[in-house]
N, C-alpha and C. Protein backbone atom coordinates (compact mmCIF):
# COMPACT_ATOMS: atom_id res chain seq x y z
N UNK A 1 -2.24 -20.47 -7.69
CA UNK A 1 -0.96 -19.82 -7.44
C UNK A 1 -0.85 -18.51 -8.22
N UNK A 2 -1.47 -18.40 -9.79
CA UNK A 2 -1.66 -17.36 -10.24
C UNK A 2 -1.97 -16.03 -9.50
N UNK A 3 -3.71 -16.89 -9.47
CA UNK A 3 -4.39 -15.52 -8.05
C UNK A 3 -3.73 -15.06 -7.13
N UNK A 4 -2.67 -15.80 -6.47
CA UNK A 4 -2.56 -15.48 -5.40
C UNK A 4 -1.25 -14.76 -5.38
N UNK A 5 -0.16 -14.99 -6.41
CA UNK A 5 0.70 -13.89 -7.15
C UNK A 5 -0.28 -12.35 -7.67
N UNK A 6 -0.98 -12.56 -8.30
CA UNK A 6 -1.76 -11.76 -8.65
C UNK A 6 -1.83 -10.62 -7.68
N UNK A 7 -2.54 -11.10 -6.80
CA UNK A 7 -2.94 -10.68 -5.45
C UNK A 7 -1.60 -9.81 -4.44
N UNK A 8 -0.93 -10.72 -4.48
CA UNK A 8 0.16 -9.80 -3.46
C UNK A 8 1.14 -8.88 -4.53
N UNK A 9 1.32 -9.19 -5.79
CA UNK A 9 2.11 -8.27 -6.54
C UNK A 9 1.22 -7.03 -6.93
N UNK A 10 -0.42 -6.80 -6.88
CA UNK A 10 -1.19 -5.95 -6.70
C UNK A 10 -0.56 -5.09 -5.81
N UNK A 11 -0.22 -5.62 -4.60
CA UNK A 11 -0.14 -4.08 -3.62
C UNK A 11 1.49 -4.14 -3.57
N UNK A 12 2.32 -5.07 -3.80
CA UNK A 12 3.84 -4.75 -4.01
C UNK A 12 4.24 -3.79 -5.18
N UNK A 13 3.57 -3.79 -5.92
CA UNK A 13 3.61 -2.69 -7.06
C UNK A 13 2.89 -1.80 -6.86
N UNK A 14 2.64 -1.29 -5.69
CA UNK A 14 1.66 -0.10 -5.71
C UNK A 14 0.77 0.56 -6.87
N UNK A 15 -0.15 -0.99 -7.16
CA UNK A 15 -1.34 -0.74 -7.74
C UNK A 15 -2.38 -0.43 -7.05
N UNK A 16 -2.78 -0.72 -5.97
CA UNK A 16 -3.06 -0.21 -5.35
C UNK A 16 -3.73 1.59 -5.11
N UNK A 17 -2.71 1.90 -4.98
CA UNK A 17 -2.79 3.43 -4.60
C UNK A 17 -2.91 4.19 -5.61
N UNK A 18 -2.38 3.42 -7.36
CA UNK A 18 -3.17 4.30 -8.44
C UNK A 18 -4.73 3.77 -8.71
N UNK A 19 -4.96 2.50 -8.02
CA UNK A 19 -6.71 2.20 -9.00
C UNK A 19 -7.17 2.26 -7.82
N UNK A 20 -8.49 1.57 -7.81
CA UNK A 20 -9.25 1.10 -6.75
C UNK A 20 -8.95 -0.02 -6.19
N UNK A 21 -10.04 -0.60 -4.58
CA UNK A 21 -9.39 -1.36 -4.30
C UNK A 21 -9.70 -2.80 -5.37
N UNK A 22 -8.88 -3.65 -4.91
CA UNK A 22 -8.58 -5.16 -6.03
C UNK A 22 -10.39 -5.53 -6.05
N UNK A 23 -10.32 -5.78 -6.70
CA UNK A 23 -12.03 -6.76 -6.92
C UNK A 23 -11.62 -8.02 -7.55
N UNK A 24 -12.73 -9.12 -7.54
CA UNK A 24 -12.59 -10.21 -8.32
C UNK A 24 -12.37 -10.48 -9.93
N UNK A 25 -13.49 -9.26 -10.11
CA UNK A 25 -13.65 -9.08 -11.63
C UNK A 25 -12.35 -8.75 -12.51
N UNK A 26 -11.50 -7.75 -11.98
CA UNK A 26 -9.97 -7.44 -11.75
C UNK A 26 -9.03 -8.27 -12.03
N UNK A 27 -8.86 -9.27 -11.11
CA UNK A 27 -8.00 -10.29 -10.88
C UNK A 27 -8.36 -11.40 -12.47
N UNK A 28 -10.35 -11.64 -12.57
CA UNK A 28 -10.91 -12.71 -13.77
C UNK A 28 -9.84 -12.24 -14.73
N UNK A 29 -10.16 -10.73 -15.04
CA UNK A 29 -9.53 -10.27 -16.31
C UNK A 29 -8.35 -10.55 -16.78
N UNK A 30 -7.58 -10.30 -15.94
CA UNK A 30 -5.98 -10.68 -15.61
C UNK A 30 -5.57 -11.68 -15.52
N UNK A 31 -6.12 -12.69 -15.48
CA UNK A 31 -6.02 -14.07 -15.21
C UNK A 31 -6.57 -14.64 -16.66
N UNK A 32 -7.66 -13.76 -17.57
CA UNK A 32 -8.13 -14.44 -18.60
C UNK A 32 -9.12 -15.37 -18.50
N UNK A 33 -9.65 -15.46 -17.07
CA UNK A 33 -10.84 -16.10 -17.11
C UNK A 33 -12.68 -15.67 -16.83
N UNK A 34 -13.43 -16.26 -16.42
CA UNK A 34 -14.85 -15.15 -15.80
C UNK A 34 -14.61 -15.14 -14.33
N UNK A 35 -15.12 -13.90 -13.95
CA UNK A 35 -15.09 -13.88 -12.10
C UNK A 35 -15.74 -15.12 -11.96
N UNK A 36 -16.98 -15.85 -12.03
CA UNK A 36 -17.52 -16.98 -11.52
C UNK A 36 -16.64 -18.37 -11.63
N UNK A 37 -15.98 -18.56 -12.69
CA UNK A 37 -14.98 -19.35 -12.75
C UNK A 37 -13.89 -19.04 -11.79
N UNK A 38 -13.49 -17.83 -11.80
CA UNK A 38 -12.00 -17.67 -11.25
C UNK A 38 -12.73 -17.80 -9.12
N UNK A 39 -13.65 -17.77 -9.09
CA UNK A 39 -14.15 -17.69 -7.37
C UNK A 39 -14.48 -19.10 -7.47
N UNK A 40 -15.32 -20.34 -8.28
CA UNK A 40 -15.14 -21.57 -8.23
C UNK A 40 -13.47 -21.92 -8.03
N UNK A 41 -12.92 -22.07 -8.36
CA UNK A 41 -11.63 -22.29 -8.65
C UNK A 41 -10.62 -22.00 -7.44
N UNK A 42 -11.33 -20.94 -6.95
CA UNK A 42 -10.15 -20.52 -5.27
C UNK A 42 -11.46 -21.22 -4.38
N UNK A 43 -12.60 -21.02 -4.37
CA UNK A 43 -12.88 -21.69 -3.40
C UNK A 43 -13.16 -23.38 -3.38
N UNK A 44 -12.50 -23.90 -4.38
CA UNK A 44 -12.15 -25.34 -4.20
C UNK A 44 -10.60 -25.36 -4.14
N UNK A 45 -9.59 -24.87 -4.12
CA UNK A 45 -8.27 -25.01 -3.77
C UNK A 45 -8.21 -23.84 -2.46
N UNK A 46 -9.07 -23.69 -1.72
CA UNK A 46 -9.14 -22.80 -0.67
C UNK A 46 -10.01 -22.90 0.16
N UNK A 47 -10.44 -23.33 -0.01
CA UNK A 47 -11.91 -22.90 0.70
C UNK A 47 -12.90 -21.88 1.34
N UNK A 48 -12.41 -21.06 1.10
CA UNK A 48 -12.63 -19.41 0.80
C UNK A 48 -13.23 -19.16 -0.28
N UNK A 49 -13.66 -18.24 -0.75
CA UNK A 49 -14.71 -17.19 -2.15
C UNK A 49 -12.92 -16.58 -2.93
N UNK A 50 -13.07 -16.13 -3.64
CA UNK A 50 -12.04 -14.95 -4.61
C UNK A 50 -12.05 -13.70 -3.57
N UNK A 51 -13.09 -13.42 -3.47
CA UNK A 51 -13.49 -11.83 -2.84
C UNK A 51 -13.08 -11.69 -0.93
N UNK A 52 -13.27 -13.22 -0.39
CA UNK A 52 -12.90 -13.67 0.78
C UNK A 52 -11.20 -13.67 1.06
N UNK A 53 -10.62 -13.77 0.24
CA UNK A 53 -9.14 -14.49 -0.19
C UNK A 53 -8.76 -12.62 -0.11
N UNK A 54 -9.06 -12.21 -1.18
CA UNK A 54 -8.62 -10.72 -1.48
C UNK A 54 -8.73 -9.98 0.24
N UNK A 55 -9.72 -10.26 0.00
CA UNK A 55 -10.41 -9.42 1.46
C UNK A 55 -8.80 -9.51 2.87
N UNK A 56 -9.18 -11.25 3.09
CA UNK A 56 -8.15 -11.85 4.07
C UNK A 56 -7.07 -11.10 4.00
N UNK A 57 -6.17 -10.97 2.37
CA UNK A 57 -4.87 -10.20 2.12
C UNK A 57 -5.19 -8.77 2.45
N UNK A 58 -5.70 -8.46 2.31
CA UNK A 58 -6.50 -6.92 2.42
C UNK A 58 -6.39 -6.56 4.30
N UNK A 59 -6.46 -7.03 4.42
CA UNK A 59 -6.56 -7.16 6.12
C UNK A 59 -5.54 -7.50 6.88
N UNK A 60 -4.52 -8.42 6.48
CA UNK A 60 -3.12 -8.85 6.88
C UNK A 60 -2.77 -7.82 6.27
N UNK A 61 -2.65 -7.17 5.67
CA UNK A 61 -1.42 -5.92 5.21
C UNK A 61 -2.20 -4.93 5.98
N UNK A 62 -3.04 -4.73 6.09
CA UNK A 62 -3.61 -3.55 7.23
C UNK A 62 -2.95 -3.37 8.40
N UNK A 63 -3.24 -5.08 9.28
CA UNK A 63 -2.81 -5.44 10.36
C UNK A 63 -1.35 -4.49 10.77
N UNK A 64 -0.39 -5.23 9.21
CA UNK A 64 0.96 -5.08 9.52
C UNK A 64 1.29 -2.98 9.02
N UNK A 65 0.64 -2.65 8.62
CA UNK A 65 0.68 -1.04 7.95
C UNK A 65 0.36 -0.72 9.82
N UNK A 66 -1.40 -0.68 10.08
CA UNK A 66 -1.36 -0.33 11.67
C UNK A 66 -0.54 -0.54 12.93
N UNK A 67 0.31 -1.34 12.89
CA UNK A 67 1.19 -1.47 13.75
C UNK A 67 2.71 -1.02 13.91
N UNK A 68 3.19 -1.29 12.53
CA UNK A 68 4.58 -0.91 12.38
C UNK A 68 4.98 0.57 11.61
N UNK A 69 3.55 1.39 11.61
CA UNK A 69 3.73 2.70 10.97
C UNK A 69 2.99 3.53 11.99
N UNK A 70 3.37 4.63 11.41
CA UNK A 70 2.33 6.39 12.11
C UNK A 70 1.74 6.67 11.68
N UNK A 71 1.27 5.85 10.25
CA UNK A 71 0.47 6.64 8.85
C UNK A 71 -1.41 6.69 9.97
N UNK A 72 -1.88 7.66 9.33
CA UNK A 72 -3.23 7.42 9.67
C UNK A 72 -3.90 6.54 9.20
N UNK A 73 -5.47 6.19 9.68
CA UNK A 73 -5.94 4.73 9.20
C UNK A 73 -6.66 5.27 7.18
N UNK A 74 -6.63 6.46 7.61
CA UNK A 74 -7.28 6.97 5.92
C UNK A 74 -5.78 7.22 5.16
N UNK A 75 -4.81 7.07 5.41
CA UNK A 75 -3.66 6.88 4.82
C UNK A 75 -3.25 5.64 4.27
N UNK A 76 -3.63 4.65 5.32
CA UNK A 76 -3.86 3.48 4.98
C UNK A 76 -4.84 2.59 4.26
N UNK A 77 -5.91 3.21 4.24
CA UNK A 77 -7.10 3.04 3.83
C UNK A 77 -7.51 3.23 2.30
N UNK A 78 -6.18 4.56 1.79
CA UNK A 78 -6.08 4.86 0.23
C UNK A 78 -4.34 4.08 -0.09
N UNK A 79 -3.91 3.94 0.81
CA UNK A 79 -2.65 3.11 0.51
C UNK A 79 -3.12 1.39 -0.20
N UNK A 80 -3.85 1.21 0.73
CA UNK A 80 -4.87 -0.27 -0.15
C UNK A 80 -5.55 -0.17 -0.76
N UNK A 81 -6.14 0.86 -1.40
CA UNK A 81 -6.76 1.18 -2.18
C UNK A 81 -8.41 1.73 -2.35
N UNK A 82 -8.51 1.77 -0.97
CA UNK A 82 -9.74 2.39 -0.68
C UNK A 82 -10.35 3.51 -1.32
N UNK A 83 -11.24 4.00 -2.09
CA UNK A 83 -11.39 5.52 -2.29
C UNK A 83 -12.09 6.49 -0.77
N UNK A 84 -12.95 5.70 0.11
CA UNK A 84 -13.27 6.37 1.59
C UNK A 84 -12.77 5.45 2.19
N UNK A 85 -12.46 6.10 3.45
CA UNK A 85 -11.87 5.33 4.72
C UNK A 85 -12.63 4.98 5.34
N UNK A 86 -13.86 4.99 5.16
CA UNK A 86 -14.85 4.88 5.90
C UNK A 86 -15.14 3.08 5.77
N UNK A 87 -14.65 3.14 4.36
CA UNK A 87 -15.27 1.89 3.66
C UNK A 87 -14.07 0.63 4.56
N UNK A 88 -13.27 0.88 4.68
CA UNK A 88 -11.94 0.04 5.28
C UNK A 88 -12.43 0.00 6.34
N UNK A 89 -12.64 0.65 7.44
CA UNK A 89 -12.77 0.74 8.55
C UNK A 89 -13.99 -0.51 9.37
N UNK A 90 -14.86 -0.06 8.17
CA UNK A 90 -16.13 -1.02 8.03
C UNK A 90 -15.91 -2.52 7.24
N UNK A 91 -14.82 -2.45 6.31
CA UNK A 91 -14.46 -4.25 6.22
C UNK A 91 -13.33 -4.56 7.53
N UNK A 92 -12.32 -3.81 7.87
CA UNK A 92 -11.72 -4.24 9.12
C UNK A 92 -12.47 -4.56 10.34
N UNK A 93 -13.52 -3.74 10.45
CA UNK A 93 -14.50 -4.57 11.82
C UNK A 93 -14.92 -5.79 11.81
N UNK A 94 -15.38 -5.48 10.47
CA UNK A 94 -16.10 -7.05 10.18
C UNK A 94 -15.48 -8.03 10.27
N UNK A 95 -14.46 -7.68 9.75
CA UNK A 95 -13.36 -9.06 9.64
C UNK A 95 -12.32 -9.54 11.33
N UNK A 96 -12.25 -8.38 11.72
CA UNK A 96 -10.97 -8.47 12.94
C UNK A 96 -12.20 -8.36 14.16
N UNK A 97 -13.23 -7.87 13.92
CA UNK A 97 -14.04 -7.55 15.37
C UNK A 97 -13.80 -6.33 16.09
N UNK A 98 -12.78 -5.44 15.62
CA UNK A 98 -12.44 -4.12 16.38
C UNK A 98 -12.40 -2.98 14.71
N UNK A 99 -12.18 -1.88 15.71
CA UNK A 99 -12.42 -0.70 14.30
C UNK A 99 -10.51 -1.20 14.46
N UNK A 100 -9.89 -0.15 13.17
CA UNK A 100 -8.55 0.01 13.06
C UNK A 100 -7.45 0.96 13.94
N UNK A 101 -8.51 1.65 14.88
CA UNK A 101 -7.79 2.41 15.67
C UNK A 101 -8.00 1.47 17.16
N UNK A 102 -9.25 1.19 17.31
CA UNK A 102 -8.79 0.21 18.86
C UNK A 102 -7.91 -1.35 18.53
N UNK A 103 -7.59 -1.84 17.32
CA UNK A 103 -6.41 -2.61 16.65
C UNK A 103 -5.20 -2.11 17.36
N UNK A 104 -5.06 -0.84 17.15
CA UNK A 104 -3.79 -0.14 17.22
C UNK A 104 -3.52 -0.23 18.61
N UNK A 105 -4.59 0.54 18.93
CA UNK A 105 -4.16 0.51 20.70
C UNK A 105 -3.91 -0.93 21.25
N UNK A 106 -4.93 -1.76 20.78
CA UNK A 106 -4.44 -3.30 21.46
C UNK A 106 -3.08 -3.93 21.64
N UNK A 107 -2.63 -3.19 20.18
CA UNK A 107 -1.46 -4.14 19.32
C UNK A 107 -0.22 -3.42 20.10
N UNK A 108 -0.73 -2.45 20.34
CA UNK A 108 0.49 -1.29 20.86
C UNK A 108 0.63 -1.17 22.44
N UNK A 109 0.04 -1.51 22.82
CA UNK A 109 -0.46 -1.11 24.54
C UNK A 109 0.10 -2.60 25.20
């Protein structure tokens, strides 16, 4: 429950948009424990990785930024904390199966 406060008060406080994006190692620190502990630990109350979990949140706030805004996807892309947009674009495929602009059109059309 920590992590996962952790996790969404990361981008409600627009930490985000001053650091990089969230990593595991990040969250260990903050939490006071080791990344290998703190990714055992979510992926037995989850069944997911640490980095999987982040990722997932990482992607639901995308979802909801691409749809209900005008911002561009590299607006969005340093809004989560991306330093290239390139790099978002390339975990949103992976994860959703479409880039962030044919998302848009789907979601919108």
């Amino acid at each position: 429950m920590r992590f996962e406060r952790l996790v969404s008060d990361y981008f409600r406080n627009g930490d985000a948009e001053r650091k990089v994006l969230l990593n595991v190692q990040y969250c260990a620190s903050q939490l006071g424990l080791s990344p290998n502990y703190l990714s055992d630990l979510v992926k037995k109350e989850t069944g997911d990785t640490a980095l999987g979990f982040i990722h997932s949140h990482v992607i639901d706030l995308a979802k909801t930024e691409i749809v209900a805004t005008d911002r561009t996807m590299s607006e969005i892309a340093y809004w989560l904390g991306f330093q290239y947009s390139q790099h978002f674009t390339r975990l949103f495929k992976r994860e959703v199966g479409c880039t962030p602009n044919e998302y848009r059109s789907q979601m919108l059309s």
